[in-house]
N, C-alpha and C. Protein backbone atom coordinates (compact mmCIF):
# COMPACT_ATOMS: atom_id res chain seq x y z
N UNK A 1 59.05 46.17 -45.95
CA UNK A 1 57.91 45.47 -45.40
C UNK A 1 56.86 45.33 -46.50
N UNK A 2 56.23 43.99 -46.71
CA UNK A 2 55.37 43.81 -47.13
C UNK A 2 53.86 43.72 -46.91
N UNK A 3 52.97 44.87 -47.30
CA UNK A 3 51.82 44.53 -47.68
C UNK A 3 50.60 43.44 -47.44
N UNK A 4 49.97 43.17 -47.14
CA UNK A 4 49.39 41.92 -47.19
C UNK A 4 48.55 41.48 -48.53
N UNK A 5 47.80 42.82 -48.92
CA UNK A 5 47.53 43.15 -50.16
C UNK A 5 48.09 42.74 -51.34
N UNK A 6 49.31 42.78 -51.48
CA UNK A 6 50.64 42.76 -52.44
C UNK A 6 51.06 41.49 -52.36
N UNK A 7 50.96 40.54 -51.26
CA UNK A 7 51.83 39.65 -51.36
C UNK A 7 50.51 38.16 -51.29
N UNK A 8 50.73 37.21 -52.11
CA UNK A 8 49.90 36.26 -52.21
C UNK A 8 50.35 34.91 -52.32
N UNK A 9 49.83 33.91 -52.11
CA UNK A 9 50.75 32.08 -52.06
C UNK A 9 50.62 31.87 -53.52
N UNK A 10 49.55 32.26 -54.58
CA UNK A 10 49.03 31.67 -55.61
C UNK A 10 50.01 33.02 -57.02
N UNK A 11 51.24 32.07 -57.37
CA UNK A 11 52.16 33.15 -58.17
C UNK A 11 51.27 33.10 -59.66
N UNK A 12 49.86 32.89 -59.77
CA UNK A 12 49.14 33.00 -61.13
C UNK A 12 48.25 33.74 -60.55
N UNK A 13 48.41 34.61 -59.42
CA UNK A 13 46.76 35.62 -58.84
C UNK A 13 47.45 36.93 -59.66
N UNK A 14 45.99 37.55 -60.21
CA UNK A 14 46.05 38.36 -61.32
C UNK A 14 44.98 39.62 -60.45
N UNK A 15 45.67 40.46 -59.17
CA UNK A 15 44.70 41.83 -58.46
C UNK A 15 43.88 42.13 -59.53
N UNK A 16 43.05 42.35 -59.43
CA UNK A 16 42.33 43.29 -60.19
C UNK A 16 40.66 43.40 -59.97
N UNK A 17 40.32 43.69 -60.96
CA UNK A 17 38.26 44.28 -60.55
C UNK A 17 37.71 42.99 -61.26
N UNK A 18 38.05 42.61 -62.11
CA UNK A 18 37.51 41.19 -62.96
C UNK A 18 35.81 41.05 -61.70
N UNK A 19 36.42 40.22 -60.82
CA UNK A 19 35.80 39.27 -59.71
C UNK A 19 34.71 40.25 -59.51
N UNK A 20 35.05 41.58 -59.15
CA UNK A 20 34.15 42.80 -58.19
C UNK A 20 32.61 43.04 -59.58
N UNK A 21 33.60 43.12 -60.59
CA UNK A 21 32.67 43.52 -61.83
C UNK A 21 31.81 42.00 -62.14
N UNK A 22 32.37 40.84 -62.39
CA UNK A 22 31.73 39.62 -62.61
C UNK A 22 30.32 39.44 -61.15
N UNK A 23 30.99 40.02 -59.98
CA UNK A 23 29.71 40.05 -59.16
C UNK A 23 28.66 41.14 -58.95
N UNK A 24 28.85 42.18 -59.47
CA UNK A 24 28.22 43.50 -59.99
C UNK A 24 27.06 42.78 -61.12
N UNK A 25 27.75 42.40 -62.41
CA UNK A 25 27.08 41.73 -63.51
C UNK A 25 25.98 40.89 -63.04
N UNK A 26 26.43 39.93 -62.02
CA UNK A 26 25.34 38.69 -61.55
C UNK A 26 24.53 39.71 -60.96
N UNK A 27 24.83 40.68 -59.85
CA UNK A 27 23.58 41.28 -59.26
C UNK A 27 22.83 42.20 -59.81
N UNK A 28 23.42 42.92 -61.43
CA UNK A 28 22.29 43.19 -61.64
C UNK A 28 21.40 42.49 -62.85
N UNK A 29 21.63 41.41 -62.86
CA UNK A 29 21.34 40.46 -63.46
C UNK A 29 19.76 39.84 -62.53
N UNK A 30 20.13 39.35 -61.22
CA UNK A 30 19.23 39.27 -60.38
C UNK A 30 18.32 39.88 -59.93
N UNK A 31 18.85 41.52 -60.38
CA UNK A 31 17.18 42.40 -59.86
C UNK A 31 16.89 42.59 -61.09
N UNK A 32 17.50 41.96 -62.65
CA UNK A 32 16.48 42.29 -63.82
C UNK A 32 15.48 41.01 -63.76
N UNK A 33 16.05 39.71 -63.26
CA UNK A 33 15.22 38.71 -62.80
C UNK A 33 13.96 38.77 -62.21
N UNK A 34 14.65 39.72 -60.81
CA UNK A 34 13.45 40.15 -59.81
C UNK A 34 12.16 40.90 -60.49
N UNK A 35 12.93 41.66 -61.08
CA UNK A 35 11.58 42.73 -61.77
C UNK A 35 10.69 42.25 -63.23
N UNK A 36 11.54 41.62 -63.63
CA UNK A 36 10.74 40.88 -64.45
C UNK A 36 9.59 39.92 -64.34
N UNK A 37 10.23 39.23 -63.18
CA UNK A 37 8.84 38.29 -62.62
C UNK A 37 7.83 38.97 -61.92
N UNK A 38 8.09 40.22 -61.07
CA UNK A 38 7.25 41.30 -60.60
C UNK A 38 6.31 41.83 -61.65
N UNK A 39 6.92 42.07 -63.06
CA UNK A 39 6.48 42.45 -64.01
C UNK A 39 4.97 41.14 -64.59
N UNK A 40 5.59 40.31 -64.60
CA UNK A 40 4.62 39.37 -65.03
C UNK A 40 3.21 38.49 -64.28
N UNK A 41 3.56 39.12 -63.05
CA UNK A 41 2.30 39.10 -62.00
C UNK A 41 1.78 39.99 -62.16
N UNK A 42 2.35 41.30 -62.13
CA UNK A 42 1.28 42.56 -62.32
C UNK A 42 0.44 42.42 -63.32
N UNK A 43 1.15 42.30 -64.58
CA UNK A 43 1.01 42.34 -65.72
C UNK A 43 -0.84 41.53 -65.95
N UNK A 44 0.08 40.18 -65.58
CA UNK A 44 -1.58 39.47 -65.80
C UNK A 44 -2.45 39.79 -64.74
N UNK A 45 -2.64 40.79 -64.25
CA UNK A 45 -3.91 41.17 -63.47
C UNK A 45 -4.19 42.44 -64.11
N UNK A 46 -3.82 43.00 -64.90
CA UNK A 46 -3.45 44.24 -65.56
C UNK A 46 -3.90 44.47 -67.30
N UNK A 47 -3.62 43.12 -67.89
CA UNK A 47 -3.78 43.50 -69.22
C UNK A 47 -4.83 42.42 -69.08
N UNK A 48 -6.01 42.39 -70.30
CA UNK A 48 -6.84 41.40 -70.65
C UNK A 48 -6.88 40.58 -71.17
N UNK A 49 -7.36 39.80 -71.59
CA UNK A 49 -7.20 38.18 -71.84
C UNK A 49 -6.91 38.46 -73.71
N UNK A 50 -7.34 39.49 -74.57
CA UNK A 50 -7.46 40.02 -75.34
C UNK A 50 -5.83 40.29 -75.79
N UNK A 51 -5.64 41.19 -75.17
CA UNK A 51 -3.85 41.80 -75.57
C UNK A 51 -2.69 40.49 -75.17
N UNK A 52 -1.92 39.77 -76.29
CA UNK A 52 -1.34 39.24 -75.70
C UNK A 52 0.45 39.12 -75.63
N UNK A 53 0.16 40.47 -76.27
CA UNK A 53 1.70 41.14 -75.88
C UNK A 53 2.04 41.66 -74.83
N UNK A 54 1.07 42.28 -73.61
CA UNK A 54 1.60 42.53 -72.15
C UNK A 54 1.89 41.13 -71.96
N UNK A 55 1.48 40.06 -72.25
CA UNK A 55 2.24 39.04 -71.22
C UNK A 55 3.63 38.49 -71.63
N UNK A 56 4.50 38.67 -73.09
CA UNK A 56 5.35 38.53 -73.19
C UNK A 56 6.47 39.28 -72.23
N UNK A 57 6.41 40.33 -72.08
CA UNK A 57 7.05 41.76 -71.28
C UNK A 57 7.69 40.90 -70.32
N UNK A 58 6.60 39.82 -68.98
CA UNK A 58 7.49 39.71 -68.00
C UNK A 58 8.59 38.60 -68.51
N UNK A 59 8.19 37.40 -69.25
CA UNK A 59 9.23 36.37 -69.15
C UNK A 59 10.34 36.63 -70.17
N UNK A 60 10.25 37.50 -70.79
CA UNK A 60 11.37 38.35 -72.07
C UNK A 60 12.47 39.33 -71.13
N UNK A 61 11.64 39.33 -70.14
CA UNK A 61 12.39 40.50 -68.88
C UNK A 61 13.20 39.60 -68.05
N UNK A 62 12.79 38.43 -67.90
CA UNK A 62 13.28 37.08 -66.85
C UNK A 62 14.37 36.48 -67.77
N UNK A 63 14.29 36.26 -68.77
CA UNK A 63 15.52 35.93 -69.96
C UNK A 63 16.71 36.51 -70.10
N UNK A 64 16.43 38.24 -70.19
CA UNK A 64 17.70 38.82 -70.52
C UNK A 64 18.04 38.99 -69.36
N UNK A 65 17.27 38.76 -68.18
CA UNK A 65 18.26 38.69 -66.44
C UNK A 65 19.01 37.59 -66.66
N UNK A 66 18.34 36.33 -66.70
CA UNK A 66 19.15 35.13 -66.52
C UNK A 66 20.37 35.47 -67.92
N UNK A 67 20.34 35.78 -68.97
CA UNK A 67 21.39 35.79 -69.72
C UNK A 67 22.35 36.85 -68.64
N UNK A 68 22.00 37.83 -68.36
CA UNK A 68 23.27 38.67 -67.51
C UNK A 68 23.70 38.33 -66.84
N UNK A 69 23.28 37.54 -65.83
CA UNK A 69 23.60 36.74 -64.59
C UNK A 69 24.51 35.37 -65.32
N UNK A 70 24.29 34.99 -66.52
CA UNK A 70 24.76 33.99 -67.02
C UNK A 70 26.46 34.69 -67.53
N UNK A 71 25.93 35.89 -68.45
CA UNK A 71 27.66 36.68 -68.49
C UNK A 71 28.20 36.66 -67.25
N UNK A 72 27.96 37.13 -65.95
CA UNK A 72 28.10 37.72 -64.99
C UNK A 72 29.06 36.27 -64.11
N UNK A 73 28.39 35.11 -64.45
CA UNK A 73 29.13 33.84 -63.91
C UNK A 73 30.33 33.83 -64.86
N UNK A 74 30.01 33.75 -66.19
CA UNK A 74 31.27 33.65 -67.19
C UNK A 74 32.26 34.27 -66.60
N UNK A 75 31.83 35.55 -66.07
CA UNK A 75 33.10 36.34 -65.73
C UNK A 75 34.18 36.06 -64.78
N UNK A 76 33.43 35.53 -64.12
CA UNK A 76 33.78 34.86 -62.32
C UNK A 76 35.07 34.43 -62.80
């Protein structure tokens, strides 16, 4: 008896974590997104018009999300 698990219509399906990990990647890709833009609201109520390296922090934080989320599709 077969499995349901084991047995598939598509004779090029390759089981494995690929998919589980490629959607792992996107999500935490999305809460480096999240927190980054969190970061950049705080931020400008936070640092002064003076310092203008707190305001790089949030959209440098929003970048390397969207790049992970961008691996994270590659993977798909």
């Amino acid at each position: 008896m077969m499995l349901a698990g084991v047995a598939h219509n598509n004779p090029n399906y390759d089981p494995g974590w690929v998919s589980f990990f490629a959607a792992l990647v996107m999500l935490v890709g999305c809460v480096i997104v999240l927190v980054g833009g969190a970061m950049s609201i705080g931020i400008r109520g936070l640092v002064g018009r003076r310092k203008w390296a707190g305001y790089a922090i949030g959209p440098l934080t929003i970048a390397i999300g969207l790049g992970v989320v961008a691996l994270g599709v590659w993977l798909w």
